[in-house]
PDB file of N, CA and C in Angstrom:
ATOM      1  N   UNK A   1     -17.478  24.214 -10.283  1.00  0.00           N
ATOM      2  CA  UNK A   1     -16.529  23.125 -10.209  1.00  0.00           C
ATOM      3  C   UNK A   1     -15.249  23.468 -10.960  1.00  0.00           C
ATOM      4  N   UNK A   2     -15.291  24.254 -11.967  1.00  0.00           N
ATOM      5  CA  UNK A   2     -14.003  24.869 -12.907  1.00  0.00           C
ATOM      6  C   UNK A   2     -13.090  25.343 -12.143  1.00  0.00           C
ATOM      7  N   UNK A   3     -13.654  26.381 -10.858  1.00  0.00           N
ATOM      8  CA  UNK A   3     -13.186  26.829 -10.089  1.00  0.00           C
ATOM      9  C   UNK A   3     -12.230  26.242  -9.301  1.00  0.00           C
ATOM     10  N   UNK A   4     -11.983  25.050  -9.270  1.00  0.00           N
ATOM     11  CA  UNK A   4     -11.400  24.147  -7.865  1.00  0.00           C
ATOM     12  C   UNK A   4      -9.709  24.139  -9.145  1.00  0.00           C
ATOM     13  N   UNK A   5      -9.782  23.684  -9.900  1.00  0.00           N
ATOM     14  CA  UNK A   5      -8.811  23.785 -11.012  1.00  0.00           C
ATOM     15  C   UNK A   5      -8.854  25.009 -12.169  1.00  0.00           C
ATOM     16  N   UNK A   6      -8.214  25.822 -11.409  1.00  0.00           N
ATOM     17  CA  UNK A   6      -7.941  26.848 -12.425  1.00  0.00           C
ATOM     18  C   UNK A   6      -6.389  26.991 -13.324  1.00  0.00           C
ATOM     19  N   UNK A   7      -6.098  27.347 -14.217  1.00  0.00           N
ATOM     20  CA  UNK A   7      -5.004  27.016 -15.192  1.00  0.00           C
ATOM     21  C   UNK A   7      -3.883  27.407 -14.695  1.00  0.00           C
ATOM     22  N   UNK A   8      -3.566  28.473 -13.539  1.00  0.00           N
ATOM     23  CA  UNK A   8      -2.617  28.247 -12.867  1.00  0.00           C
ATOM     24  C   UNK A   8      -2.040  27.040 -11.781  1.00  0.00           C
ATOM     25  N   UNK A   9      -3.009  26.525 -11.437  1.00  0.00           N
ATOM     26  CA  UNK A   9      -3.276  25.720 -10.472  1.00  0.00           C
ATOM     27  C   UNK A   9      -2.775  24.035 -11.562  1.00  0.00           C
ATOM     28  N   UNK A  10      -3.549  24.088 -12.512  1.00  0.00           N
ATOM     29  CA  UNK A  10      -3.042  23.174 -13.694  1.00  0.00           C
ATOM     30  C   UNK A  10      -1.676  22.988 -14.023  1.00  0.00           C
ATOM     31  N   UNK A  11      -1.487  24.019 -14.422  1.00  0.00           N
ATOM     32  CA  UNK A  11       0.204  24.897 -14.814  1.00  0.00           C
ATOM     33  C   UNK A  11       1.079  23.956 -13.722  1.00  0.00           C
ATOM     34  N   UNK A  12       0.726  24.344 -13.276  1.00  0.00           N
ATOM     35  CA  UNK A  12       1.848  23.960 -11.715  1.00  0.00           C
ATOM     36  C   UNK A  12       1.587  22.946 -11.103  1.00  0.00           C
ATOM     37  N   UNK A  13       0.607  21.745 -11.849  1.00  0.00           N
ATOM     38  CA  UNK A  13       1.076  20.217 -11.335  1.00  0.00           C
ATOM     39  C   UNK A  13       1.554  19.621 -12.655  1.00  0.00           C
ATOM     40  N   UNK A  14       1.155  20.130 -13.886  1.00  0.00           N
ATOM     41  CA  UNK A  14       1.594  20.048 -14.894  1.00  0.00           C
ATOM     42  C   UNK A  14       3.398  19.639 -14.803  1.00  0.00           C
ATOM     43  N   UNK A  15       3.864  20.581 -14.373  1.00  0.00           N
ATOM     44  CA  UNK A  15       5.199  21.411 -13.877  1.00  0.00           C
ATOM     45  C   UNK A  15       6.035  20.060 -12.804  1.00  0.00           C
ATOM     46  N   UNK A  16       5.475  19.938 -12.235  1.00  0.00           N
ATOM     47  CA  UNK A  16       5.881  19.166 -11.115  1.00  0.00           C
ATOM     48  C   UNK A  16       5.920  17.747 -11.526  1.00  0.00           C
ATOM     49  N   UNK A  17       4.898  17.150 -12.181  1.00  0.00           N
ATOM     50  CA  UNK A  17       4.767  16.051 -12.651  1.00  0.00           C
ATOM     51  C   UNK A  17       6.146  15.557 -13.968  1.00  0.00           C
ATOM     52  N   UNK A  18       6.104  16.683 -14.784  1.00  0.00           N
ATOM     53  CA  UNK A  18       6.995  16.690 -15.700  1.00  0.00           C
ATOM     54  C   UNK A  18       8.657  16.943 -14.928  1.00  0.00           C
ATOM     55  N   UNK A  19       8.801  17.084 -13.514  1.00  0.00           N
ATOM     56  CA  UNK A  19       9.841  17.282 -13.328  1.00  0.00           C
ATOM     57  C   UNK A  19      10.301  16.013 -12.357  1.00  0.00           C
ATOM     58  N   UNK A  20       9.192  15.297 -11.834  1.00  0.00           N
ATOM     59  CA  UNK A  20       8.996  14.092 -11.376  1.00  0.00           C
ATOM     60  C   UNK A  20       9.667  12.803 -12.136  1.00  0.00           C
ATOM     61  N   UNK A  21       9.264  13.239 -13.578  1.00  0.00           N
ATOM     62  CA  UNK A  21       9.945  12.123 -14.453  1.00  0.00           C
ATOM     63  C   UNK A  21      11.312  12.619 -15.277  1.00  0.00           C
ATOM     64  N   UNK A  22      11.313  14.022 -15.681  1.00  0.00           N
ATOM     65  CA  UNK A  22      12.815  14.221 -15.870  1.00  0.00           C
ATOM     66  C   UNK A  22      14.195  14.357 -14.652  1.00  0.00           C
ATOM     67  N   UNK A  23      13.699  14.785 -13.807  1.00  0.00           N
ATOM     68  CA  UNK A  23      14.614  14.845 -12.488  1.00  0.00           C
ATOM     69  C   UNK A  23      15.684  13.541 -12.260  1.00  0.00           C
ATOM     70  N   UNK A  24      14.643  12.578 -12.028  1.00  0.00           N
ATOM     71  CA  UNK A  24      15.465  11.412 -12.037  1.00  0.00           C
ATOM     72  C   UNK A  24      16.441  10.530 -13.247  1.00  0.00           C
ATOM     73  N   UNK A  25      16.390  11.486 -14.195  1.00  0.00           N
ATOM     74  CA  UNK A  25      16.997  11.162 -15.493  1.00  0.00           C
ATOM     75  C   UNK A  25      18.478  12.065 -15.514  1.00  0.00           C
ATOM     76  N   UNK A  26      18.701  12.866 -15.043  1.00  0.00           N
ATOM     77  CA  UNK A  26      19.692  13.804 -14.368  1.00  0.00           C
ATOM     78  C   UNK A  26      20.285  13.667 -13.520  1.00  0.00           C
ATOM     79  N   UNK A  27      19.379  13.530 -12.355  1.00  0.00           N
ATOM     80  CA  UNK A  27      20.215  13.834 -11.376  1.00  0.00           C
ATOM     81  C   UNK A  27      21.163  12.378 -11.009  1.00  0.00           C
ATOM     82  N   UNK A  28      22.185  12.479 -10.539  1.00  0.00           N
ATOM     83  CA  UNK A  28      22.705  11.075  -9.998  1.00  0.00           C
ATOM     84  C   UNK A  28      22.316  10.327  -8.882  1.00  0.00           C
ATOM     85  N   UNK A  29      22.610   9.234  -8.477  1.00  0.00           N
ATOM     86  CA  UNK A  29      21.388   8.413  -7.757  1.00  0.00           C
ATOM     87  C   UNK A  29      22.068   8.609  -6.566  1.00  0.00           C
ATOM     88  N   UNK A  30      21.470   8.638  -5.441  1.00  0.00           N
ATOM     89  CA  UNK A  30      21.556   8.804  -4.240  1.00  0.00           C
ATOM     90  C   UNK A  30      22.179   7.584  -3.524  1.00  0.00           C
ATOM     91  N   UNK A  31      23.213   7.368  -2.631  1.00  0.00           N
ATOM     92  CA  UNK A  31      23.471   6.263  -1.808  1.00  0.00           C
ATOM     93  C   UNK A  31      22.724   5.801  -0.762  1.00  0.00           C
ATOM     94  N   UNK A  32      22.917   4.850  -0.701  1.00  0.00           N
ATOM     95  CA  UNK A  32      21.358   4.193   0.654  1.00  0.00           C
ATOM     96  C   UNK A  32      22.051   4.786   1.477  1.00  0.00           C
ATOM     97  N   UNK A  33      20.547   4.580   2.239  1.00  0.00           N
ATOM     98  CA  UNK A  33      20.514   5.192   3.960  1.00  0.00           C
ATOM     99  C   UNK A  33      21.380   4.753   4.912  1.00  0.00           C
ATOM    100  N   UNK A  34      21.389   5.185   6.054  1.00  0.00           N
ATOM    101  CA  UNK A  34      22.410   4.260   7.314  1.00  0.00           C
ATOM    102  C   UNK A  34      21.287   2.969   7.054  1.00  0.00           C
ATOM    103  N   UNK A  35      21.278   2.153   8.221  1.00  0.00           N
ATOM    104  CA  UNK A  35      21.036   1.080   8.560  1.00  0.00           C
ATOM    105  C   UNK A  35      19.688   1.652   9.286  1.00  0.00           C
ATOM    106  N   UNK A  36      19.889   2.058  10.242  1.00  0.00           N
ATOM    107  CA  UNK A  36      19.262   2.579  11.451  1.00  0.00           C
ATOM    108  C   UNK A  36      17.910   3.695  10.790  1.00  0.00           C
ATOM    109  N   UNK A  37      18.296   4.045   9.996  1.00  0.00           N
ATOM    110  CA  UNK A  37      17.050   4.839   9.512  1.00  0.00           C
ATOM    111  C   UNK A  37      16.222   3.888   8.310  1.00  0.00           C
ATOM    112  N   UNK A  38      17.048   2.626   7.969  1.00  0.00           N
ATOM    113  CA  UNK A  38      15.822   1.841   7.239  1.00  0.00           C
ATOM    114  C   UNK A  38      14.678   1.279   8.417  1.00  0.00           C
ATOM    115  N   UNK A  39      15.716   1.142   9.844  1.00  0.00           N
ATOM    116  CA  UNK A  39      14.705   0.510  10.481  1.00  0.00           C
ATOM    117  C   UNK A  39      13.554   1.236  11.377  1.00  0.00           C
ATOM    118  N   UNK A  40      13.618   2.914  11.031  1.00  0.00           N
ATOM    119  CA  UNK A  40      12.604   4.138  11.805  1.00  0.00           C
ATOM    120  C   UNK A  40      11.412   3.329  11.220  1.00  0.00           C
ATOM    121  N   UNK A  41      10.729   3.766   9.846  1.00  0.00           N
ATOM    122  CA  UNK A  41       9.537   2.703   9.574  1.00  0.00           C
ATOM    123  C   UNK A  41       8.756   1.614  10.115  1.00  0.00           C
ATOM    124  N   UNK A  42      10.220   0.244  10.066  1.00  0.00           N
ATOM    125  CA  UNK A  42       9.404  -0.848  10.791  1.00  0.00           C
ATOM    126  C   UNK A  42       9.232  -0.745  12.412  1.00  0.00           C
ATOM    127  N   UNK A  43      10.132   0.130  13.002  1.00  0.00           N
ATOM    128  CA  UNK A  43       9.975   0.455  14.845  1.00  0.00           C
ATOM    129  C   UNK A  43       8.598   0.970  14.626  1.00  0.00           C
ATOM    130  N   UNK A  44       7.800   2.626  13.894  1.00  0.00           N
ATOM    131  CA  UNK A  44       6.582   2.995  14.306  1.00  0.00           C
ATOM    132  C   UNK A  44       5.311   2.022  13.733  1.00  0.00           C
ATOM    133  N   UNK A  45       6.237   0.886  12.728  1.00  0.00           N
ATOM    134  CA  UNK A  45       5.233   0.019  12.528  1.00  0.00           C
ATOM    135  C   UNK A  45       4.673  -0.990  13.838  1.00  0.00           C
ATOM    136  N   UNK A  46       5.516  -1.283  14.341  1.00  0.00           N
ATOM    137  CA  UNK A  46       5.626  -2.410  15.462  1.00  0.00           C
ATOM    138  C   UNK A  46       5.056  -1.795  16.446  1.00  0.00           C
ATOM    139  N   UNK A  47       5.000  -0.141  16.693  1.00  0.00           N
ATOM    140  CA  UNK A  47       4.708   0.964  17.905  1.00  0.00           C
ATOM    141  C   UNK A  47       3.299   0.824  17.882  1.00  0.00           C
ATOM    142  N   UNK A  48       2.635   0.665  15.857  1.00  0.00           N
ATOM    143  CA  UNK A  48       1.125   0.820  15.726  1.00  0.00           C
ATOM    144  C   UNK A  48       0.328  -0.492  15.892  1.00  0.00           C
ATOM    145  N   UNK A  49       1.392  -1.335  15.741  1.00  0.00           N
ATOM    146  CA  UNK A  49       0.476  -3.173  16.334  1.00  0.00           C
ATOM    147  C   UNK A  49       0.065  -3.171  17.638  1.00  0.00           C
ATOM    148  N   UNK A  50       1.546  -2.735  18.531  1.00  0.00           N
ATOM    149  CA  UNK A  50       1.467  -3.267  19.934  1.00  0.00           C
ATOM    150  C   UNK A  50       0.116  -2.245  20.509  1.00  0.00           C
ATOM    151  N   UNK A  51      -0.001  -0.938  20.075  1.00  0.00           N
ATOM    152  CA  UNK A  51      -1.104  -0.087  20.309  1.00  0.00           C
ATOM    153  C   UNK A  51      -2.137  -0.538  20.149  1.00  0.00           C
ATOM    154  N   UNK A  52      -2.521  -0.849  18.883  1.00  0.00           N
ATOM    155  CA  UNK A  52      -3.727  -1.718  18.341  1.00  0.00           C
ATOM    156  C   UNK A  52      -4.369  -2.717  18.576  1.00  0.00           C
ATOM    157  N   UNK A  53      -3.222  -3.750  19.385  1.00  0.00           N
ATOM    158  CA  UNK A  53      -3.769  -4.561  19.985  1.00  0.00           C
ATOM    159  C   UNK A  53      -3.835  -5.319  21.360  1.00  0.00           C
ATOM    160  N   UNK A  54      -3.055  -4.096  22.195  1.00  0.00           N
ATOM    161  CA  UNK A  54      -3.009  -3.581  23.370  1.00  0.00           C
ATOM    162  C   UNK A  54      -4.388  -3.453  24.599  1.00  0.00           C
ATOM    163  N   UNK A  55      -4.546  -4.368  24.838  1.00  0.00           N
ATOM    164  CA  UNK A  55      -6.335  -3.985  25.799  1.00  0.00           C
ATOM    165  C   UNK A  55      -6.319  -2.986  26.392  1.00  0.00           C
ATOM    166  N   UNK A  56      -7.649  -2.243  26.317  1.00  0.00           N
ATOM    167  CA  UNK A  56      -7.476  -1.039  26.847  1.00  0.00           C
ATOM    168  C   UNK A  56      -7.636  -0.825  28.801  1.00  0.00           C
ATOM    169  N   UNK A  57      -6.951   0.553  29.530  1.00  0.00           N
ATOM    170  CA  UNK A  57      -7.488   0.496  31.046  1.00  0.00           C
ATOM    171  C   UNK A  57      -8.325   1.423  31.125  1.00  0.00           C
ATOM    172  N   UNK A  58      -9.427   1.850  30.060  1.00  0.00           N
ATOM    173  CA  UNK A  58     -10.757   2.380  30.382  1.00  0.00           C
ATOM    174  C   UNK A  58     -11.662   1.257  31.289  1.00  0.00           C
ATOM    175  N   UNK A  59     -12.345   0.903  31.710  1.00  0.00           N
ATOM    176  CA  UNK A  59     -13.243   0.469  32.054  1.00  0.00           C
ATOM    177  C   UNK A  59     -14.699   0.820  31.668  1.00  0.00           C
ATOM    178  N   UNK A  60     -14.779   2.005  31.027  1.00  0.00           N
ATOM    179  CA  UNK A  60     -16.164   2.320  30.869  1.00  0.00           C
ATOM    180  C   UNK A  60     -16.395   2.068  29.252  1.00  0.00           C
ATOM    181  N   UNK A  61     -15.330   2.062  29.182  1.00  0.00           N
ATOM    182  CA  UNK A  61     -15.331   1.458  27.020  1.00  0.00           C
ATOM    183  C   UNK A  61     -16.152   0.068  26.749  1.00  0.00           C
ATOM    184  N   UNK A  62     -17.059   0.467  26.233  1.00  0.00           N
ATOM    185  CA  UNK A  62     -17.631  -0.661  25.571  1.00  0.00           C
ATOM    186  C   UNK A  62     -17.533  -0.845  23.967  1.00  0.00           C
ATOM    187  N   UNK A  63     -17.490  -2.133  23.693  1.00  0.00           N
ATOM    188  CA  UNK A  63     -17.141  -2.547  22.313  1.00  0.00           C
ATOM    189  C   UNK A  63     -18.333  -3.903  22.401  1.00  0.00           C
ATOM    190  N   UNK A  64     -18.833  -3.943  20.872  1.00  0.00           N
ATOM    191  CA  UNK A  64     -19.839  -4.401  20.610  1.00  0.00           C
ATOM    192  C   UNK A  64     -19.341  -5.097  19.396  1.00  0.00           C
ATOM    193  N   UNK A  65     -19.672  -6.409  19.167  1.00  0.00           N
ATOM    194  CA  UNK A  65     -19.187  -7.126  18.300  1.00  0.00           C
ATOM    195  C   UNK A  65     -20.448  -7.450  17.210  1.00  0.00           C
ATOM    196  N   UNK A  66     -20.457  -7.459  15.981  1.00  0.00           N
ATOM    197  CA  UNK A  66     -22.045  -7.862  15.778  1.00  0.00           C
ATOM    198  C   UNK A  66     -21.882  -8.773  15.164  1.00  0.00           C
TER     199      UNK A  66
END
């Protein structure tokens, strides 16, 4: 099990984590997005409802309610 985390492997989230919280202390803040790319998210959200609850045209699909 030692094996799965070895100290290089440590090292280097160590690394990342610590740059996770200084990074944003530096760097200057970014300006929002267009418009149009806040709304990419809620479109493949709306893409995964209408899918989801979309009846299916298998015919041989069975669904079992218990």
């Amino acid at each position: 099990m030692s094996k799965l985390l070895s100290l290089s492997s440590f090292l280097l989230l160590t690394v990342l984590a610590a740059s996770m919280v200084v990074l944003p202390l530096i760097l200057p803040p970014l300006p929002p997005p267009p418009l149009m790319l806040l709304f990419f998210p809620v479109g493949i959200m709306a893409a995964l409802m209408i899918l989801a609850f979309s009846p299916s045209h298998d015919p041989n699909l069975l669904i079992f309610s218990l």
